[in-house]
C-alpha atoms as a PDB file:
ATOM      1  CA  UNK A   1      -0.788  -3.516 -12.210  1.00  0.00           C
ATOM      2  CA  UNK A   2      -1.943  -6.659 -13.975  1.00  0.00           C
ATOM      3  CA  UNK A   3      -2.491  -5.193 -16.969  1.00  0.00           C
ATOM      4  CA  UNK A   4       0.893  -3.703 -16.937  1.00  0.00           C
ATOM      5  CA  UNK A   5       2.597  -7.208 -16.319  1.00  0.00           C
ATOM      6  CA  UNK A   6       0.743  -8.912 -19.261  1.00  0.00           C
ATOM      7  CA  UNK A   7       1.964  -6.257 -21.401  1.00  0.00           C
ATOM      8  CA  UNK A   8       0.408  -3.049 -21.242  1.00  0.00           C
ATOM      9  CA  UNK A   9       3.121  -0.820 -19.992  1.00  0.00           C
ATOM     10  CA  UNK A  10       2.492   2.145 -20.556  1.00  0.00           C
ATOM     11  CA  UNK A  11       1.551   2.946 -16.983  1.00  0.00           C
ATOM     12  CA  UNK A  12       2.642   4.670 -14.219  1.00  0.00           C
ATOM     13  CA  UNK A  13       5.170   1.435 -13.285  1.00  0.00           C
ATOM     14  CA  UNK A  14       8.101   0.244 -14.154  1.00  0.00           C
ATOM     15  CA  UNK A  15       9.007  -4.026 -14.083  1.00  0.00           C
ATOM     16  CA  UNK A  16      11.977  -5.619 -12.423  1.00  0.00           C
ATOM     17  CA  UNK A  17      12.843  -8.840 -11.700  1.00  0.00           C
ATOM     18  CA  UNK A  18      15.377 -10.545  -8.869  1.00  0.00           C
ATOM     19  CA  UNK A  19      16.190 -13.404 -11.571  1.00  0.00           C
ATOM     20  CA  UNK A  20      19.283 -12.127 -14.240  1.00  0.00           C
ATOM     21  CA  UNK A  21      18.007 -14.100 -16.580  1.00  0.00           C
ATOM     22  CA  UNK A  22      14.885 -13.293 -16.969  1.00  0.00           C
ATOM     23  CA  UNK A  23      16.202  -9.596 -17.106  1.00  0.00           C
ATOM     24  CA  UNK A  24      18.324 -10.535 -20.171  1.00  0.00           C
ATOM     25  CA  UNK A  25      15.952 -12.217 -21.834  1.00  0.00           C
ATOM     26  CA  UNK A  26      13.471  -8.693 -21.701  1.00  0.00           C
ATOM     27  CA  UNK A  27      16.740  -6.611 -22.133  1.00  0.00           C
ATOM     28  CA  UNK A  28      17.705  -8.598 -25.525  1.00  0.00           C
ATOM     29  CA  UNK A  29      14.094  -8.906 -27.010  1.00  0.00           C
ATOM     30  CA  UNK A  30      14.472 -12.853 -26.493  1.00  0.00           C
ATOM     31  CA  UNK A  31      18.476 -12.466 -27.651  1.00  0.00           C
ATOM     32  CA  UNK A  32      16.965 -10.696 -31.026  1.00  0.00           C
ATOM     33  CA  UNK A  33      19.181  -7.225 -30.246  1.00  0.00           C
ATOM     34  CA  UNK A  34      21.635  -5.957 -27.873  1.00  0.00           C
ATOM     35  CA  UNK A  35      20.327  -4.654 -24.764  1.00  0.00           C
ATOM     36  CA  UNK A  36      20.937  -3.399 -21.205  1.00  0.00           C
ATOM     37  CA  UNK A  37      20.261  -4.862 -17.627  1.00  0.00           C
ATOM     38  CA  UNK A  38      19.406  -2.197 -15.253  1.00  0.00           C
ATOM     39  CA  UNK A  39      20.118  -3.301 -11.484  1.00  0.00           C
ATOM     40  CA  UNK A  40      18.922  -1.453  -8.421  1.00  0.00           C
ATOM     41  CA  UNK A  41      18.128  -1.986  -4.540  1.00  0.00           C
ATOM     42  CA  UNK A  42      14.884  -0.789  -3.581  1.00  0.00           C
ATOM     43  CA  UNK A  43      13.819   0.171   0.165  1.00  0.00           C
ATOM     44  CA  UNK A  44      11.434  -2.190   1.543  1.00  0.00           C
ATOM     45  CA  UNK A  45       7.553  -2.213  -0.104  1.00  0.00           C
ATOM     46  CA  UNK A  46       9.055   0.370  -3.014  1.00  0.00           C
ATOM     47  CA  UNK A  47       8.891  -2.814  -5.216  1.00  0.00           C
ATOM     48  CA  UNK A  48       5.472  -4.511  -5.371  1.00  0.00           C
ATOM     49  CA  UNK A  49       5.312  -8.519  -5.731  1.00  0.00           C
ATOM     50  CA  UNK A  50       3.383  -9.463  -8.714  1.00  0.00           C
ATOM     51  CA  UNK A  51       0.561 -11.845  -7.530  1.00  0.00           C
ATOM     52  CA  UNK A  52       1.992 -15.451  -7.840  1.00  0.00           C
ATOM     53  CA  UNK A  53      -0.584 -16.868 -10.506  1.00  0.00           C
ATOM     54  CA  UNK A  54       1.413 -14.463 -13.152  1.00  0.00           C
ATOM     55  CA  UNK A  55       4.761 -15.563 -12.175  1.00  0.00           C
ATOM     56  CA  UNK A  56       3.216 -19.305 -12.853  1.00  0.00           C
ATOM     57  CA  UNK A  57       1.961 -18.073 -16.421  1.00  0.00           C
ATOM     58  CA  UNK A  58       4.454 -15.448 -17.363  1.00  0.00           C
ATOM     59  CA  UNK A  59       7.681 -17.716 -16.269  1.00  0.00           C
ATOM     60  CA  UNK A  60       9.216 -15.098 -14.248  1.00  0.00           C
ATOM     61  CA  UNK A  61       9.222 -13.108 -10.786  1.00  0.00           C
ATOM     62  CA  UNK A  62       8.401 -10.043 -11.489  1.00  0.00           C
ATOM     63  CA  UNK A  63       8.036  -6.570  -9.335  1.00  0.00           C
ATOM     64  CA  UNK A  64       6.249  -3.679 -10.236  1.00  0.00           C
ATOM     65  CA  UNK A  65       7.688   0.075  -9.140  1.00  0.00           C
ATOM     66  CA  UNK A  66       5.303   2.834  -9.127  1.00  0.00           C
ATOM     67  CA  UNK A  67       6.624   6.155 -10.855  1.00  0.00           C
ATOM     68  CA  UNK A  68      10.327   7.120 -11.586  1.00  0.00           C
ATOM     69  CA  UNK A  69      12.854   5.080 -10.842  1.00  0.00           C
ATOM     70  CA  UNK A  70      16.813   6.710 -10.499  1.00  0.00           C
ATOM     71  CA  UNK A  71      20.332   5.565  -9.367  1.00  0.00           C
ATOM     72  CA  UNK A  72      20.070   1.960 -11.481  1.00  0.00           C
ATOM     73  CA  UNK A  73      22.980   0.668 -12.532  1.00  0.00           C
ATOM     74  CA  UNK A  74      22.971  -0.352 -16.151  1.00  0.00           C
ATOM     75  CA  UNK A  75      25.550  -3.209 -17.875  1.00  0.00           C
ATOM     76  CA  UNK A  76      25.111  -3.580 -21.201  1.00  0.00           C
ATOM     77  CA  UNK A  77      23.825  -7.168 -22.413  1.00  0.00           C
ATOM     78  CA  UNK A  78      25.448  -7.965 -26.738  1.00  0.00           C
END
């Protein structure tokens, strides 16, 4: 899971985030391209907390989902 959030992803997870912001800014590249913001309500424990020391370093609050994830709404970000 770590080595996901710092960047590895190709892994069995997939990141999300509760902050829109933070969502555009990894939809858009940083604003560099047009993107998408995928939005989604997970049962409870489907989304695992990344420990709290990364969200310090990596600016963000990020949650991890294990396999496949369907039914996301997606908005398109220019």
């Amino acid at each position: 899971m770590l080595e996901h959030s710092l960047g590895n992803t190709a892994s069995n997870f997939t990141s999300w985030t509760s902050d829109y912001e933070t969502a555009v800014r990894f939809g858009t590249n940083s604003g560099t391209t047009n993107g998408v913001v995928l939005t989604n309500t997970f049962a409870p424990g489907a989304a695992i907390p990344v420990a709290p020391n990364v969200e310090a370093i990596m600016g963000e609050y990020e949650f991890l989902v294990p396999g496949p994830v369907s039914g996301a709404s997606v908005t398109g970000v220019p």
